[in-house]
Protein backbone atom coordinates (compact mmCIF):
# COMPACT_ATOMS: atom_id res chain seq x y z
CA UNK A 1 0.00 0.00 0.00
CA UNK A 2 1.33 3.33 -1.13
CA UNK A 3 0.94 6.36 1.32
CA UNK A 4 0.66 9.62 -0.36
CA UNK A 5 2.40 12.09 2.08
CA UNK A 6 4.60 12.19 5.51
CA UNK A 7 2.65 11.76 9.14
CA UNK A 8 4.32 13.35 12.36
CA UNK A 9 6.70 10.79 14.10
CA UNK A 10 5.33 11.54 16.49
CA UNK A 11 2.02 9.09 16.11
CA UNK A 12 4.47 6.13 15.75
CA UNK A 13 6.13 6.81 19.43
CA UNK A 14 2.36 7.72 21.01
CA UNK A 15 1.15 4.28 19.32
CA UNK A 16 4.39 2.51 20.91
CA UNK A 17 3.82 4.22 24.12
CA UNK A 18 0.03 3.02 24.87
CA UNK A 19 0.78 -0.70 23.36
CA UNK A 20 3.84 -0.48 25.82
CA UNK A 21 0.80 -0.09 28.47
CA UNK A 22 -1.57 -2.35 27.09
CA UNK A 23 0.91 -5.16 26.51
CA UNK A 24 2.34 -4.46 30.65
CA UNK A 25 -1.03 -4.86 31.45
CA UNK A 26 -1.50 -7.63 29.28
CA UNK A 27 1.19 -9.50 31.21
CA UNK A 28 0.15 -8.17 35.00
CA UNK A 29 -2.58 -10.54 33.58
CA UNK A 30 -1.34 -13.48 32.25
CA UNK A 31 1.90 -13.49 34.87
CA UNK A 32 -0.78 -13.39 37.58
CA UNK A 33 -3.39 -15.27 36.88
CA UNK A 34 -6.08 -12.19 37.65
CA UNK A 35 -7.60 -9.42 36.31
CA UNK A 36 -7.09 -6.01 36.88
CA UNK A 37 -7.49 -3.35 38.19
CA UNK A 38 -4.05 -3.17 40.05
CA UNK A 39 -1.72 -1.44 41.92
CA UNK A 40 0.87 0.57 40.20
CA UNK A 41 3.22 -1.95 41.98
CA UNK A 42 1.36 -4.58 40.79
CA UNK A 43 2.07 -3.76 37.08
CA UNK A 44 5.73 -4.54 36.99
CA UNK A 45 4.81 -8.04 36.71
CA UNK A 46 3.82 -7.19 33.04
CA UNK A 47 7.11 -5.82 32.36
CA UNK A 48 8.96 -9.01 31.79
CA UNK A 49 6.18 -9.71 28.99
CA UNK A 50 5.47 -6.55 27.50
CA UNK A 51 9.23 -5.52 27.08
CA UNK A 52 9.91 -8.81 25.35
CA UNK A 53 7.24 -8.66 23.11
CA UNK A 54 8.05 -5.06 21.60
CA UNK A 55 10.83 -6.80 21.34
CA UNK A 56 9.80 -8.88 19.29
CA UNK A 57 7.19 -6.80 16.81
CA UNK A 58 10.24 -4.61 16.63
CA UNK A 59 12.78 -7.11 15.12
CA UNK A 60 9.82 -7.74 12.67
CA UNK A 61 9.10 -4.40 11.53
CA UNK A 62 12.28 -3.03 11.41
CA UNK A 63 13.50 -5.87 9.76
CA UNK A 64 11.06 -4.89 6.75
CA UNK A 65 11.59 -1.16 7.68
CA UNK A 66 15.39 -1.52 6.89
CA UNK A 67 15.19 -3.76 4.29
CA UNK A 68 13.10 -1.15 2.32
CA UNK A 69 15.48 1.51 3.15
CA UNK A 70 18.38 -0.34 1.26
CA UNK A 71 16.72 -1.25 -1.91
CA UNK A 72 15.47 3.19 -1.32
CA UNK A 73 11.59 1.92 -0.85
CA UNK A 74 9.86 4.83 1.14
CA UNK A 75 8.45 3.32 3.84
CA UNK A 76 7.02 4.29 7.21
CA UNK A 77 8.28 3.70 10.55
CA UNK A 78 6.09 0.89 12.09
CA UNK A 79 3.02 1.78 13.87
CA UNK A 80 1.86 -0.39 16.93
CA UNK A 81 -1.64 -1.60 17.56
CA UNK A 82 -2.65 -1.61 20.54
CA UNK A 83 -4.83 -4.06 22.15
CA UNK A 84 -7.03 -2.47 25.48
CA UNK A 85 -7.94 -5.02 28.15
CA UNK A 86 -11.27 -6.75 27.97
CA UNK A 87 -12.46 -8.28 31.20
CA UNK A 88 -12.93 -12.19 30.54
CA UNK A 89 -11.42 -12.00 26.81
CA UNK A 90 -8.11 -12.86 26.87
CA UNK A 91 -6.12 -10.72 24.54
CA UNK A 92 -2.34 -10.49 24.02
CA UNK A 93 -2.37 -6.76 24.71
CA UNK A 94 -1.75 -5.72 21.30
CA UNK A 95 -2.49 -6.69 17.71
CA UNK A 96 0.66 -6.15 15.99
CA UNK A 97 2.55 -3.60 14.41
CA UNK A 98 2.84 -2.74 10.61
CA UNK A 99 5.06 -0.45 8.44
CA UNK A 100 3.80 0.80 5.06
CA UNK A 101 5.69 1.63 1.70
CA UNK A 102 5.77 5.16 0.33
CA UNK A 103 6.68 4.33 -3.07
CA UNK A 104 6.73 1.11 -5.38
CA UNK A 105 8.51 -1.91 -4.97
CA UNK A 106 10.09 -2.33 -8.40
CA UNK A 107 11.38 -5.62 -8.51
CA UNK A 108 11.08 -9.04 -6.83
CA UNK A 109 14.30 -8.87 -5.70
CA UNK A 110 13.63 -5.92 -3.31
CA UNK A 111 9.89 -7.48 -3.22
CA UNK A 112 11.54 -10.67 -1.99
CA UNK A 113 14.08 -9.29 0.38
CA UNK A 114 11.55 -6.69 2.15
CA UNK A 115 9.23 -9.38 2.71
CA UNK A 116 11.53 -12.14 4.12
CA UNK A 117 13.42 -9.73 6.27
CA UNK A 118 10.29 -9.08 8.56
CA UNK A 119 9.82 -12.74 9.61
CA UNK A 120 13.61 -14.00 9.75
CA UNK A 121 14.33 -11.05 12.23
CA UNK A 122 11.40 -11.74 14.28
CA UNK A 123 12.40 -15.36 14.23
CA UNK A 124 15.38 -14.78 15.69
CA UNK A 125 14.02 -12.66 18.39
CA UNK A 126 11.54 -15.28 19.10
CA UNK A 127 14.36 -18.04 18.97
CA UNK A 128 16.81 -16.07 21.56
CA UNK A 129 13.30 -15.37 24.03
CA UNK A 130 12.19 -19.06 24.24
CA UNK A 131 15.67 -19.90 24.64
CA UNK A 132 15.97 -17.26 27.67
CA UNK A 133 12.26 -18.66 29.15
CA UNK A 134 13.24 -22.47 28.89
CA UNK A 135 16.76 -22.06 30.51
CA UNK A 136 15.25 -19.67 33.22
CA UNK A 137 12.12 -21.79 34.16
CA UNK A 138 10.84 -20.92 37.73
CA UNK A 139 10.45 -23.47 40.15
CA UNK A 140 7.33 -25.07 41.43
CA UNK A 141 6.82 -22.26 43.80
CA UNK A 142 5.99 -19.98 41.00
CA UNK A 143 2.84 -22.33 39.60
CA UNK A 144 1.76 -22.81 43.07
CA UNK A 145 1.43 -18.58 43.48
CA UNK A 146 -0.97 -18.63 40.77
CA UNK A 147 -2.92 -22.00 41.43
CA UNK A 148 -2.06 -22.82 44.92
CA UNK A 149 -4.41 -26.47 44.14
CA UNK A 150 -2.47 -26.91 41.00
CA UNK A 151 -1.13 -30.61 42.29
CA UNK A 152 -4.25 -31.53 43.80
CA UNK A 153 -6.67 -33.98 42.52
CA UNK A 154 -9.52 -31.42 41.83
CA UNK A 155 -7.04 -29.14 40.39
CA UNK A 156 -8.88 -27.90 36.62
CA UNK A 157 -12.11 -30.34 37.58
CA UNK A 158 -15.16 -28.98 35.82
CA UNK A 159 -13.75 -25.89 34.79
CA UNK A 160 -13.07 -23.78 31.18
CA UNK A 161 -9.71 -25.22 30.31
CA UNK A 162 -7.52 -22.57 27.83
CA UNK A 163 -4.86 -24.09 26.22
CA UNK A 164 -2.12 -22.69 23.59
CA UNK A 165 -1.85 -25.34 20.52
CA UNK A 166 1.62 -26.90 20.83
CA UNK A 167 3.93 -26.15 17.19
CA UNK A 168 7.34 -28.52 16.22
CA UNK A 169 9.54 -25.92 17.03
CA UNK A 170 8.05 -25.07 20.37
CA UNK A 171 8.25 -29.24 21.20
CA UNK A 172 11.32 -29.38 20.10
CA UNK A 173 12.88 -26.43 22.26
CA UNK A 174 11.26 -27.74 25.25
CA UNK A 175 13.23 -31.00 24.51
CA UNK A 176 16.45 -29.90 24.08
CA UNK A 177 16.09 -26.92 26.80
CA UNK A 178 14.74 -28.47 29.63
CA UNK A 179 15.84 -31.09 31.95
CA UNK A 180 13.99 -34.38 33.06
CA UNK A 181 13.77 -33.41 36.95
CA UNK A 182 12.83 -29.50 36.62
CA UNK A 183 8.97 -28.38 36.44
CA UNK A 184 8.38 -27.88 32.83
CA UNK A 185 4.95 -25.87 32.45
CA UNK A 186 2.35 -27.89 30.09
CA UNK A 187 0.22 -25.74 27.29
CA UNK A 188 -2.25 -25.10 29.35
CA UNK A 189 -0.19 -23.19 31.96
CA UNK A 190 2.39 -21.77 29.62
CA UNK A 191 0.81 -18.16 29.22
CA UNK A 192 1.71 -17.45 32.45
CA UNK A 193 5.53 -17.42 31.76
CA UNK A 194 6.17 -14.08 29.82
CA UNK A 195 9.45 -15.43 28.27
CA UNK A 196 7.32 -18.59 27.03
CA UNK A 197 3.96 -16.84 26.03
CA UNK A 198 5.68 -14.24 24.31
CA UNK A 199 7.75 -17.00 22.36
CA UNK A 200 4.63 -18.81 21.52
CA UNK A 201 3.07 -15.46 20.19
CA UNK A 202 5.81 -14.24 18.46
CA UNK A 203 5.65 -18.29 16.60
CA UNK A 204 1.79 -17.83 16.32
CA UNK A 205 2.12 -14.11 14.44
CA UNK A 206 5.29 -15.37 12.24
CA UNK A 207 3.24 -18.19 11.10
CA UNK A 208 0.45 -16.16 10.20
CA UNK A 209 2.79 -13.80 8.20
CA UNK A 210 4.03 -16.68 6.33
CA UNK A 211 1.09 -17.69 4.86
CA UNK A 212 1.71 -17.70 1.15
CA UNK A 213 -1.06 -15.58 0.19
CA UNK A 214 -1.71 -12.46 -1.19
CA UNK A 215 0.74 -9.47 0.20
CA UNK A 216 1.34 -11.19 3.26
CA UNK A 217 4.87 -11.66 4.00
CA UNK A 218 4.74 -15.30 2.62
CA UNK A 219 2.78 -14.45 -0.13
CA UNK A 220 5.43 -11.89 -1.58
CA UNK A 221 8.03 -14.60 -0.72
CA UNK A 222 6.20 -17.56 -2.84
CA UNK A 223 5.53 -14.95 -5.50
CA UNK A 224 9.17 -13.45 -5.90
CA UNK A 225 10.39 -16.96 -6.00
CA UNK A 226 7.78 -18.68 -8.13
CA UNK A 227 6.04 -15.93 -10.30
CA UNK A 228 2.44 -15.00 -10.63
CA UNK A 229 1.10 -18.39 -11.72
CA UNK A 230 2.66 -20.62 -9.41
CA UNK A 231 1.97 -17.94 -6.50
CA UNK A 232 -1.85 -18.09 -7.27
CA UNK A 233 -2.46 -21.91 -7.27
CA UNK A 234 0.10 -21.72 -4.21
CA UNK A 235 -2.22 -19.57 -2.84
CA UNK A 236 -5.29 -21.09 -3.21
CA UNK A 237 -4.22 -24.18 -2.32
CA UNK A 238 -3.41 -22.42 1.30
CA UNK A 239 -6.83 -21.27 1.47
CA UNK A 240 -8.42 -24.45 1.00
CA UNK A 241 -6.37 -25.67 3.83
CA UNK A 242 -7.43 -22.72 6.07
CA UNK A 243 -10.83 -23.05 5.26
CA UNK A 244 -10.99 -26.34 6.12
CA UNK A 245 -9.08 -26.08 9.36
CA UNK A 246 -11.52 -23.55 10.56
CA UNK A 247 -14.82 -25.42 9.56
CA UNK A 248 -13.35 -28.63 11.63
CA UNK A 249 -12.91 -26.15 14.54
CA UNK A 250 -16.19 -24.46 14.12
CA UNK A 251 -17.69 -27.81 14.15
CA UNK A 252 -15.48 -29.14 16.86
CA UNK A 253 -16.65 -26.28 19.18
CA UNK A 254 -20.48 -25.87 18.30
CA UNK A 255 -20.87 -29.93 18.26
CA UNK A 256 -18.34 -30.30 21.11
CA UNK A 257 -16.70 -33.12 19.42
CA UNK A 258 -13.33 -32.76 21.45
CA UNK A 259 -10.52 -33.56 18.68
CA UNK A 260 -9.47 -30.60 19.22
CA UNK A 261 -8.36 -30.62 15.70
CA UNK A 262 -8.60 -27.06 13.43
CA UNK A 263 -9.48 -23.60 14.79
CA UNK A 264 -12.35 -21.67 14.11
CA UNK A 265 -10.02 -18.73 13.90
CA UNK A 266 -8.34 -19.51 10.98
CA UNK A 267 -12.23 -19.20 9.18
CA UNK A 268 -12.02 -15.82 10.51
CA UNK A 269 -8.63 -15.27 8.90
CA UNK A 270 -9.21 -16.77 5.54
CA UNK A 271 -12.35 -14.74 5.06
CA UNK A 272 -9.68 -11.65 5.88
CA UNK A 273 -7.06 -12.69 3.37
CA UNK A 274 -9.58 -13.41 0.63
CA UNK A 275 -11.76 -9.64 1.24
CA UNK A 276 -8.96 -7.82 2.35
CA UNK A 277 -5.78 -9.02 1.57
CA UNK A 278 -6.63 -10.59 -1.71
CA UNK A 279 -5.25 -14.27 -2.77
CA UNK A 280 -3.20 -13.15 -5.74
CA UNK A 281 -0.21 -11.00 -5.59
CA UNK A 282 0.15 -7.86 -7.72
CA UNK A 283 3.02 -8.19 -10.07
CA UNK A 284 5.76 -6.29 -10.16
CA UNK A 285 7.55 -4.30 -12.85
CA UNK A 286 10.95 -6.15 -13.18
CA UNK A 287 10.70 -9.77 -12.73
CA UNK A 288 13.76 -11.76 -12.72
CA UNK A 289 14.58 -15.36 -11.43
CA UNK A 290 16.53 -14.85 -7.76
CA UNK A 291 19.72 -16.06 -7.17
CA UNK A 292 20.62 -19.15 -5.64
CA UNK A 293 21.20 -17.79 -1.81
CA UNK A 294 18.02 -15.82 -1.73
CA UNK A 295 16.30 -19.15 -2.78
CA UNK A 296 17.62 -21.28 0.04
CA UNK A 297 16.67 -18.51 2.20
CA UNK A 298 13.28 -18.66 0.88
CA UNK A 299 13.13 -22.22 0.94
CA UNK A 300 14.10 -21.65 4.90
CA UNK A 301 11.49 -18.98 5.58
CA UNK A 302 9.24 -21.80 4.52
CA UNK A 303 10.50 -24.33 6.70
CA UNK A 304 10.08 -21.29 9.56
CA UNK A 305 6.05 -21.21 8.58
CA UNK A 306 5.96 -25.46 9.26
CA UNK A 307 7.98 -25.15 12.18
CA UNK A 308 5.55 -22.30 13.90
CA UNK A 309 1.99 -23.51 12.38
CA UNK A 310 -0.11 -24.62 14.64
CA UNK A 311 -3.44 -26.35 13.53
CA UNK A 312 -5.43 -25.48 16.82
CA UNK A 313 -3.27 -22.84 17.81
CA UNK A 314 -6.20 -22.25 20.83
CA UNK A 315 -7.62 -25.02 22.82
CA UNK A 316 -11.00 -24.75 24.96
CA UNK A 317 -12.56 -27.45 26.60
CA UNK A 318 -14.46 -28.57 29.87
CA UNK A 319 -13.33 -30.69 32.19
């Protein structure tokens, strides 16, 4: 999306600002295990969170931001959504953070490396945070603050249970990361370690960046590597899949089959990307095959969006 003229900076830092309060807020409520309101005192419990997940958006959007700059693609500085606190919804205390190009993107080369840069910086960030949250796991103590009954018997009997969807990468980490005698958090308790939740989020948002569709970040990866034709049937092909994964969890929810298998979410999301973000890429002016590195970095960003996915990224059931 072109922009036709400057804004103030100063929107960008007043939008960072209030999703810096949101997101601490955010955490006070996922670290804690209760909802506000709370003492100012209270609120540095959110700070582990919210600092590591502007962390995170950050890597992402300045990895596009500066990726524009050196192929000299105008482009915004990113602006962060912010997320407000809904009593009873749980939110993630902000909805993301976008940049947007001033001018055109003139080739597939620059196409390719703006788009990739986004989601292989905020991989990293998302790499070195679960890393920092699985080798710094709190003891049992810290469970037992929250859920005091947590190894009891009756502990989660005939309650909502809220579970995050387990991905490779995050099983895998947890493997290699954390020992056979320490308490290792399952799904259902993992949003309330910041270092983990925020891990799993930033995972959850790559993946959904890498969907090869439209002018998603995966979409102008597939279609710089593969041109317009192979991008579209690429792309509908993903769709499909989406579609189906959220009518299984639409079912699964409204019929309460319990396979916990698809996400009604990803309905949501397709009916987004097919309105809004359109299936098909735009072509560009100067298409040229990429060269071999930029390929095996493509093929890796790919790799990145099977590692992350998550069918049934949330889980709610009764017990």
């Amino acid at each position: 999306m072109i922009l036709p003229k400057k804004r103030s900076p100063l929107i960008h830092l007043a939008l960072f600002i209030i999703t810096f309060i949101t997101t601490v807020i955010a955490g006070a409520e996922w670290s804690s295990g209760t909802l506000g309101p709370y003492e100012f005192s209270e609120l540095r419990l959110g700070l582990p969170y919210a600092i590591s997940a502007l962390l995170f958006l950050s890597f992402h959007e300045f990895g596009h931001y500066f990726a524009a700059k050196y192929h000299n693609v105008k482009t915004t500085l990113p602006y962060y959504i912010p997320f407000p606190p809904i009593p009873g919804f749980f939110n993630f205390g902000t909805m993301g953070a976008v940049i947007r190009t001033r001018s055109e993107i003139k080739s597939n080369k620059a196409m390719f490396d703006i788009g990739i840069a986004g989601p292989i910086a905020g991989f990293i960030a998302c790499l070195s945070i679960l890393i920092y949250g699985f080798t710094n796991l709190p003891g049992e103590e810290y469970i037992l603050a929250i859920h005091p009954d947590y190894f009891t018997e009756e502990y989660g009997q005939n309650v909502i249970n809220f579970e995050f969807g387990d991905t490779i990468l995050f099983m895998v980490m947890r493997k290699i990361f954390t020992t056979p005698d320490q308490f290792v958090p399952p799904m259902s308790e993992v949003y309330h370690y910041p270092y983990l939740c925020v891990g799993w989020f930033g995972l959850f948002v790559t993946a959904m960046n890498m969907v090869p569709v439209g002018q998603l970040d995966g979409g102008h990866i597939v279609y710089s590597m593969f041109g317009e034709k192979k991008q579209e049937a690429i792309s509908g092909i993903t769709m499909l899949l989406l579609i189906a994964l959220g009518v299984l969890g639409t079912l699964d929810a409204f019929l309460e089959l319990n396979f916990h298998f698809g996400w009604s979410g990803w309905l949501f999301w397709s009916l987004i990307l097919y309105f809004f973000i359109k299936v098909k890429h735009p072509p560009v002016r100067d298409f040229k095959p990429l060269n071999k590195s930029r390929l095996i970095l493509g093929y890796f960003s790919l790799v990145i969006l099977l590692l992350s996915f998550s069918p049934s990224p949330f889980v709610i059931s009764l017990y």
